[in-house]
Protein backbone atom coordinates (compact mmCIF):
# COMPACT_ATOMS: atom_id res chain seq x y z
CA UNK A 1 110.54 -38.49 -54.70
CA UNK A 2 112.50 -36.70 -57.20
CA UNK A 3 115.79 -38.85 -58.31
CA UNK A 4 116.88 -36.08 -60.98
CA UNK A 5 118.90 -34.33 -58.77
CA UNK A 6 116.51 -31.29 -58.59
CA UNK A 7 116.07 -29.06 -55.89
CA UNK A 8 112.52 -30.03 -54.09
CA UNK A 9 110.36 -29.08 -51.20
CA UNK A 10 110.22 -32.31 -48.54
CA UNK A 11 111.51 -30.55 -45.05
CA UNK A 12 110.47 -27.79 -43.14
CA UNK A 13 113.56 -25.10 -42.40
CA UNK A 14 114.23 -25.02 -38.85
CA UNK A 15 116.25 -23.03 -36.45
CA UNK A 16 117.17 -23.07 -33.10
CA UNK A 17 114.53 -22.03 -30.38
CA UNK A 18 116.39 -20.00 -28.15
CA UNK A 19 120.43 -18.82 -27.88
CA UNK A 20 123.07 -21.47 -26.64
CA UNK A 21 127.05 -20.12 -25.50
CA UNK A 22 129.88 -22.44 -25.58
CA UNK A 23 133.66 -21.51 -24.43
CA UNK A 24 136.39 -23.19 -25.24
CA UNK A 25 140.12 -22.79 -26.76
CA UNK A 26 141.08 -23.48 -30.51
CA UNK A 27 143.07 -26.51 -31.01
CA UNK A 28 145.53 -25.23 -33.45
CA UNK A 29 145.93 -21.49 -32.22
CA UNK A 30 145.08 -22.31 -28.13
CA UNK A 31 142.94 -19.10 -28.42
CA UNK A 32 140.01 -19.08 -26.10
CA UNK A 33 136.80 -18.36 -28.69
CA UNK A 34 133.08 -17.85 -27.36
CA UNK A 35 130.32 -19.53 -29.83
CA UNK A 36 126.56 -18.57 -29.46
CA UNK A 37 123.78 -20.27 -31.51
CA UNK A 38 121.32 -17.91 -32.07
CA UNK A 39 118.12 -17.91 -33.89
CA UNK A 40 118.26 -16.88 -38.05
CA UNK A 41 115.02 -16.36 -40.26
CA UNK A 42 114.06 -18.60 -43.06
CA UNK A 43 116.13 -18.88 -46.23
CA UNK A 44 119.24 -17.21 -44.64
CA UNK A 45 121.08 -20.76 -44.14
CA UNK A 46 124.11 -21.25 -41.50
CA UNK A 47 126.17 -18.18 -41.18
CA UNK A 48 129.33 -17.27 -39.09
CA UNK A 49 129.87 -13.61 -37.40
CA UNK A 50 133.31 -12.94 -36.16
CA UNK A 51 132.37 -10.78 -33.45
CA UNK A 52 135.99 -9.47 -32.62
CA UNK A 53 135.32 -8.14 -36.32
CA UNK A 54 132.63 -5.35 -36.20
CA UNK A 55 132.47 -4.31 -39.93
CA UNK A 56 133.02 -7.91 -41.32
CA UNK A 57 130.62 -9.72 -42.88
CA UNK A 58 128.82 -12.59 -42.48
CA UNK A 59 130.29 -16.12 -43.52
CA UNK A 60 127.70 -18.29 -45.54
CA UNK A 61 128.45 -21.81 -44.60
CA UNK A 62 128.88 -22.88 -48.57
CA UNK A 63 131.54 -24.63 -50.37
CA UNK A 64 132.35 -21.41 -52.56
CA UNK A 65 133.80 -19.88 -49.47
CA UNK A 66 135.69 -22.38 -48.74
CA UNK A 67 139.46 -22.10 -48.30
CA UNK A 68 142.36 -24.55 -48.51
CA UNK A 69 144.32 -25.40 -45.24
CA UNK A 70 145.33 -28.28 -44.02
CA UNK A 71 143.87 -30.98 -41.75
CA UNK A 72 140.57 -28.92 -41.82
CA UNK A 73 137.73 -27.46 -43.41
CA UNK A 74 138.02 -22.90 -43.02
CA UNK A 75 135.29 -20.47 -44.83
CA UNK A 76 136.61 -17.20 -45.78
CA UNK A 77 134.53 -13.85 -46.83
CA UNK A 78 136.06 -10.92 -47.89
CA UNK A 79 139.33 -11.14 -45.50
CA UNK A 80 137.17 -12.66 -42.63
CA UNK A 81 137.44 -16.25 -42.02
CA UNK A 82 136.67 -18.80 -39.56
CA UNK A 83 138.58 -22.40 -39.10
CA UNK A 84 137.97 -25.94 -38.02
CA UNK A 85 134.18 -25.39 -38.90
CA UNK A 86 133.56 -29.18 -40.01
CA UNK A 87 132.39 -30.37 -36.74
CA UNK A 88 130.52 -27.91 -35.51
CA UNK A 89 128.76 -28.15 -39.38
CA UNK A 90 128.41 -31.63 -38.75
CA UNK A 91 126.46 -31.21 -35.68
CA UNK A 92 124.02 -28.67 -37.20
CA UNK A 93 123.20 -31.23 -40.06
CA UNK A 94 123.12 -34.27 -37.80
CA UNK A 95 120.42 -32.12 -35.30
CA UNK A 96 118.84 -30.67 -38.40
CA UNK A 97 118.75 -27.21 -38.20
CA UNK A 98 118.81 -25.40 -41.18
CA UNK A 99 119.18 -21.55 -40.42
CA UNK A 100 121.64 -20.95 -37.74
CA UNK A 101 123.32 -18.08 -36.98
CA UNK A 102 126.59 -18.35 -35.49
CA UNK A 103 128.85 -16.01 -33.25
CA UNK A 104 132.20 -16.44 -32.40
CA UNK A 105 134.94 -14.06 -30.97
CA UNK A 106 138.28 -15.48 -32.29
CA UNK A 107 138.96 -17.33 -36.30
CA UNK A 108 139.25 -20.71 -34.41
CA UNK A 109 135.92 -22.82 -33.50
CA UNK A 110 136.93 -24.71 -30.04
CA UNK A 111 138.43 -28.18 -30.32
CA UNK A 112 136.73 -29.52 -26.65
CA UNK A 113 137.65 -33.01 -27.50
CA UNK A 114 137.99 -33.47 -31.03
CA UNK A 115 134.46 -34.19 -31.44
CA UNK A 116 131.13 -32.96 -32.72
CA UNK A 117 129.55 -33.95 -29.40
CA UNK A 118 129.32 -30.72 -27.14
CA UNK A 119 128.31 -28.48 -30.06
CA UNK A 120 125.15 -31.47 -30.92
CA UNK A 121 123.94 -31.35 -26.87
CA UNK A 122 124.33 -27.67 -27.24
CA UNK A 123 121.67 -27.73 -30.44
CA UNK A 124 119.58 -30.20 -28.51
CA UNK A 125 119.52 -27.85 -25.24
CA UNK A 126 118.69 -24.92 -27.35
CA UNK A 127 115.69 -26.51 -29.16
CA UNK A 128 114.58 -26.68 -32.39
CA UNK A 129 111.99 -24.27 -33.56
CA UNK A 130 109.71 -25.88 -36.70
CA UNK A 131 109.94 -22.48 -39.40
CA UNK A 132 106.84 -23.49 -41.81
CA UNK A 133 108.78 -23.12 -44.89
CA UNK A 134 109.54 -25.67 -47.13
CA UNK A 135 113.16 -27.01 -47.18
CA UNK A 136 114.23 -27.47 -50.59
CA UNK A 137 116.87 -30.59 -50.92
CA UNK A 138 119.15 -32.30 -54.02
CA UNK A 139 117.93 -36.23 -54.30
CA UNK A 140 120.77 -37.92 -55.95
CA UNK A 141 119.62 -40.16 -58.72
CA UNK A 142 122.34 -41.54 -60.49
CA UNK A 143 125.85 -43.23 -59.10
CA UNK A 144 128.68 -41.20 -59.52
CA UNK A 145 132.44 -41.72 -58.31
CA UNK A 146 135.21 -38.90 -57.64
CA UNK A 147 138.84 -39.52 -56.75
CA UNK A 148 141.29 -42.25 -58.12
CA UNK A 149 142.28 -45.29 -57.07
CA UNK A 150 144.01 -44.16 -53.89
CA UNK A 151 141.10 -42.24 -52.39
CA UNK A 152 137.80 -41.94 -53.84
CA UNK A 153 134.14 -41.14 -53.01
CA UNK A 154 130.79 -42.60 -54.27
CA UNK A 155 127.40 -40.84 -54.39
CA UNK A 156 124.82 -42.93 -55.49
CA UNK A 157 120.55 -42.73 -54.84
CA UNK A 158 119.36 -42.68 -51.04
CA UNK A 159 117.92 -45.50 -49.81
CA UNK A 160 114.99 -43.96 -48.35
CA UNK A 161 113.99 -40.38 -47.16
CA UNK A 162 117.71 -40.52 -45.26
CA UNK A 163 121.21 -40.23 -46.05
CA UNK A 164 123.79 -42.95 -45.67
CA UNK A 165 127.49 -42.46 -44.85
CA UNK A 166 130.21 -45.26 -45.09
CA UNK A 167 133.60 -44.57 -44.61
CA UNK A 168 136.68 -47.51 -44.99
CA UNK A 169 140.29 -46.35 -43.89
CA UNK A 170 143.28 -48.10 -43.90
CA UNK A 171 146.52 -47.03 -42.40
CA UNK A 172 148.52 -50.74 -43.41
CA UNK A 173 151.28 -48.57 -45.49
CA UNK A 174 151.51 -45.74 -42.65
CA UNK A 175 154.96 -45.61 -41.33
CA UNK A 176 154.92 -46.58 -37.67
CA UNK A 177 153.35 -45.34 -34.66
CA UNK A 178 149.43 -46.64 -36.65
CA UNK A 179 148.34 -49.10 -33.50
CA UNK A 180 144.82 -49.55 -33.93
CA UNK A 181 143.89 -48.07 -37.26
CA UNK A 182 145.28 -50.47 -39.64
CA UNK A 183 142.20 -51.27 -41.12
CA UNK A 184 138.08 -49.69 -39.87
CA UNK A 185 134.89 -49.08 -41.51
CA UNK A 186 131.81 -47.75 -41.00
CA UNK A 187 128.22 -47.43 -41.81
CA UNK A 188 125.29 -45.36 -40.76
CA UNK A 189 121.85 -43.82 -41.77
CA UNK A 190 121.81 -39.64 -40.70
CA UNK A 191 118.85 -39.36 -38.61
CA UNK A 192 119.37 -36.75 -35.37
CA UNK A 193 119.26 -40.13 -33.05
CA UNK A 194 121.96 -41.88 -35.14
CA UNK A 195 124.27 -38.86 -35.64
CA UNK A 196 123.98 -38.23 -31.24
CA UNK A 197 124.34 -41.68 -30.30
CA UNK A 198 126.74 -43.12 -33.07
CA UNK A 199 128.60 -39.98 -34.59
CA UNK A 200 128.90 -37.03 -33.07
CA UNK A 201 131.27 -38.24 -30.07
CA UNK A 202 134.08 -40.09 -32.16
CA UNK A 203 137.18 -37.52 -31.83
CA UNK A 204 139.59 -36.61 -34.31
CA UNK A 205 142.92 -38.59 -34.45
CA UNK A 206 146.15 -38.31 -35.55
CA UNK A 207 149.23 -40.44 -35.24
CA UNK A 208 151.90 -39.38 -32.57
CA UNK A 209 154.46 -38.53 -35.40
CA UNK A 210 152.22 -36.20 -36.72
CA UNK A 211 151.42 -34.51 -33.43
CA UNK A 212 155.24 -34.13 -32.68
CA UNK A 213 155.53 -32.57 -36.35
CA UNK A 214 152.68 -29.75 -34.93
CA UNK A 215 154.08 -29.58 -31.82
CA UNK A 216 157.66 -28.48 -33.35
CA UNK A 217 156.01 -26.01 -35.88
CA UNK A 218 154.56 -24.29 -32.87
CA UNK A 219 150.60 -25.43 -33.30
CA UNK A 220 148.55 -27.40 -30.73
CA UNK A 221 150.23 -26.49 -27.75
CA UNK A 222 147.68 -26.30 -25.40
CA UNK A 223 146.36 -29.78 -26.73
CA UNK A 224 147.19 -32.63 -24.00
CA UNK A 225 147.58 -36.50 -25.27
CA UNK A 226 143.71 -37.02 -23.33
CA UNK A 227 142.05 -34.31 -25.44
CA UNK A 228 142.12 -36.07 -28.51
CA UNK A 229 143.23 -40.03 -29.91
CA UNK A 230 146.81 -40.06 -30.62
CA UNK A 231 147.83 -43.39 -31.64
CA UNK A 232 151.41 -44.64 -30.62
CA UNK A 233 152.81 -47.95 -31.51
CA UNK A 234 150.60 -49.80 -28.88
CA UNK A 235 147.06 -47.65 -29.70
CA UNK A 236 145.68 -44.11 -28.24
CA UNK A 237 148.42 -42.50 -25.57
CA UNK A 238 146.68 -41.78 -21.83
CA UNK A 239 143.30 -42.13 -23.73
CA UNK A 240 140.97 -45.30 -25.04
CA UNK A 241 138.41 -45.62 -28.02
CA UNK A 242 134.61 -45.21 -27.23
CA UNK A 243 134.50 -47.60 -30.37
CA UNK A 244 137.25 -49.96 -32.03
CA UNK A 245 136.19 -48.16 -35.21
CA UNK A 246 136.08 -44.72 -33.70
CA UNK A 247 138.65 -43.15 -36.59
CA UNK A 248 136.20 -44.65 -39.30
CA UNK A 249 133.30 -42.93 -37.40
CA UNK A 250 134.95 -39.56 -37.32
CA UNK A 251 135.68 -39.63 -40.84
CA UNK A 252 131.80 -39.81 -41.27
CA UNK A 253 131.10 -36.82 -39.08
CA UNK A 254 133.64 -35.26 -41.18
CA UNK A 255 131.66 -36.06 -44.09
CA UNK A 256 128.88 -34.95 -42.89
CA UNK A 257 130.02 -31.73 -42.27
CA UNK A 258 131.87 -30.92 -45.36
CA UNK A 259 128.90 -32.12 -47.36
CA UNK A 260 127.03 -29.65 -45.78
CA UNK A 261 128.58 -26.96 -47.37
CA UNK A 262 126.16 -27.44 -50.43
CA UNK A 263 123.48 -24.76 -50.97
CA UNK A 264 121.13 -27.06 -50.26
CA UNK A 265 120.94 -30.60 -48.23
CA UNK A 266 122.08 -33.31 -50.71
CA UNK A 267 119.93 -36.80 -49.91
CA UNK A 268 121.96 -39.66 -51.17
CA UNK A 269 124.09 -42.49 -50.08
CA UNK A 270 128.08 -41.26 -49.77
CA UNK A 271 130.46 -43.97 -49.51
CA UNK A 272 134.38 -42.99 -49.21
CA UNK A 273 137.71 -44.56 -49.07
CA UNK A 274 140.49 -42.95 -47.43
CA UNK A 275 139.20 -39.51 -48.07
CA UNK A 276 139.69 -36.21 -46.03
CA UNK A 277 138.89 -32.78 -46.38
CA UNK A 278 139.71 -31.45 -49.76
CA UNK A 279 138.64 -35.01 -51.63
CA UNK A 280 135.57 -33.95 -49.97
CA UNK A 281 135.33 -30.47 -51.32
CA UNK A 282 136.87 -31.20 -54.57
CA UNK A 283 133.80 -34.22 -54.69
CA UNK A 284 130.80 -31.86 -53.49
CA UNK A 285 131.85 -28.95 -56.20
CA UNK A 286 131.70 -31.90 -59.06
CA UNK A 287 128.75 -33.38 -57.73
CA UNK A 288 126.78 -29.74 -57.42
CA UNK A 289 128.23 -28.87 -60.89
CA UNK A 290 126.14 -32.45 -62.36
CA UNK A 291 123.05 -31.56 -60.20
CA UNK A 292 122.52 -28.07 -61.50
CA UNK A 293 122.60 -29.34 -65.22
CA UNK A 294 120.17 -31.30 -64.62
């Protein structure tokens, strides 16, 4: 195994074996959107197509496209962007497909329930079709750390031929309304049964002040207190964790999806402390920046 942080042939590229459609409404905007999987050659990576867009072009899922806006991860090409990509990302790296083309009709990938779940069964229905090309991948081989002492992120040397994703919040000096998310952590290697099982269905939270502060501003309106975990003084309202560390676990998938947005799969061990979005960017650009000098 290569530990220089070179670029290396261990995978085979993969794609999906036949189309998948999912329809759903966009959390922020309450737009209805359409997303279809569809098959993409070798090489061409994961790609979005804004079909109510004819003459735009494609959207590489990489971190140089990336865009700044808050309490998500958007990709932007040329005027043409798409939002609230990160768990849709996450479930194509979890299911490991590499080349994935992507349709949808609106700038807003569905919400469903806050989770990474529908769009992983979706993968798994569709299939995965084996390309015969070598996968190239980054193999982390030193430790390096990102951040300060409020938030940071650590990248150190995989354990194995698998990544590892740990993720420790802690809410103790939120204001109010924080019941059950004072303190969580979690731990897991990325294989396809790990990221199904363990992953992919913990939802996206928020605490009930900050859903009221939406709410005014005119966002989320079609979002009901079930569709996702809002946490009131006494824990999630009309809803219940799958997991007492369910917020820990959905900062992983998180992870996992910015992450992807490197050219090329990054094997390594990622350990964070209350990190979100752009402390995840702002760490992957660093980390590629080390990798390609060496």
């Amino acid at each position: 195994m290569n530990t220089q942080g070179f670029s290396v042939p261990v995978f085979s590229q993969t794609t999906v074996a036949k189309r998948a459609v999912l329809l759903g409404f966009g959390f922020w905007t309450g737009i209805d959107t359409t997303v279809e999987f569809l098959p993409a050659p070798p090489g061409s990576g994961i790609y979005f197509v804004r079909t109510d867009l004819p003459s735009a072009p494609p959207i590489a899922a990489v971190v140089a496209n990336r865009v700044d806006k808050p309490r998500q991860t958007s990709l932007a090409v040329e005027g043409a962007q798409v939002d609230m990509v990160e768990h849709l990302l996450a479930a194509a790296r979890g299911m490991g497909i590499s080349n994935l083309e992507i349709r949808v009709s609106s700038a807003e990938i569905p919400g469903f329930d806050g989770s990474a779940r529908p769009f992983a069964l979706a993968l798994k229905e569709a299939g995965k079709q084996d390309q015969q090309v070598p996968r190239p991948v980054r193999v982390v081989g030193n430790t390096y750390r990102f951040g300060d002492d409020q938030r940071w992120i650590e990248i150190s040397p995989p354990q194995g031929m698998d990544s590892v994703y740990r993720y420790e919040i802690d809410y103790t000096a939120a204001a109010g309304g924080r019941g059950g998310i004072d303190s969580q952590f979690f731990e897991s290697t990325l294989t396809e049964e790990t990221f199904l099982d363990e992953i992919a269905p913990a939802r996206t939270f928020l605490l009930e002040s900050e859903a009221q502060q939406l709410r005014a501003a005119g966002l989320c309106q079609r979002v009901q207190y079930g569709d996702v975990l809002v946490f009131g003084q006494d824990g999630p309202i009309e809803n219940h964790l799958l997991w007492e560390n369910e917020c820990a676990r959905h900062k992983v998938l998180d992870m996992i999806g910015d992450f992807s947005l490197a050219d090329t799969p990054i094997l390594g061990t990622f350990r964070a402390w209350r990190t979100g979005h752009s402390q995840n960017a702002a760490a992957l650009r660093e980390l590629l920046k080390i990798l390609d000098q060496q």
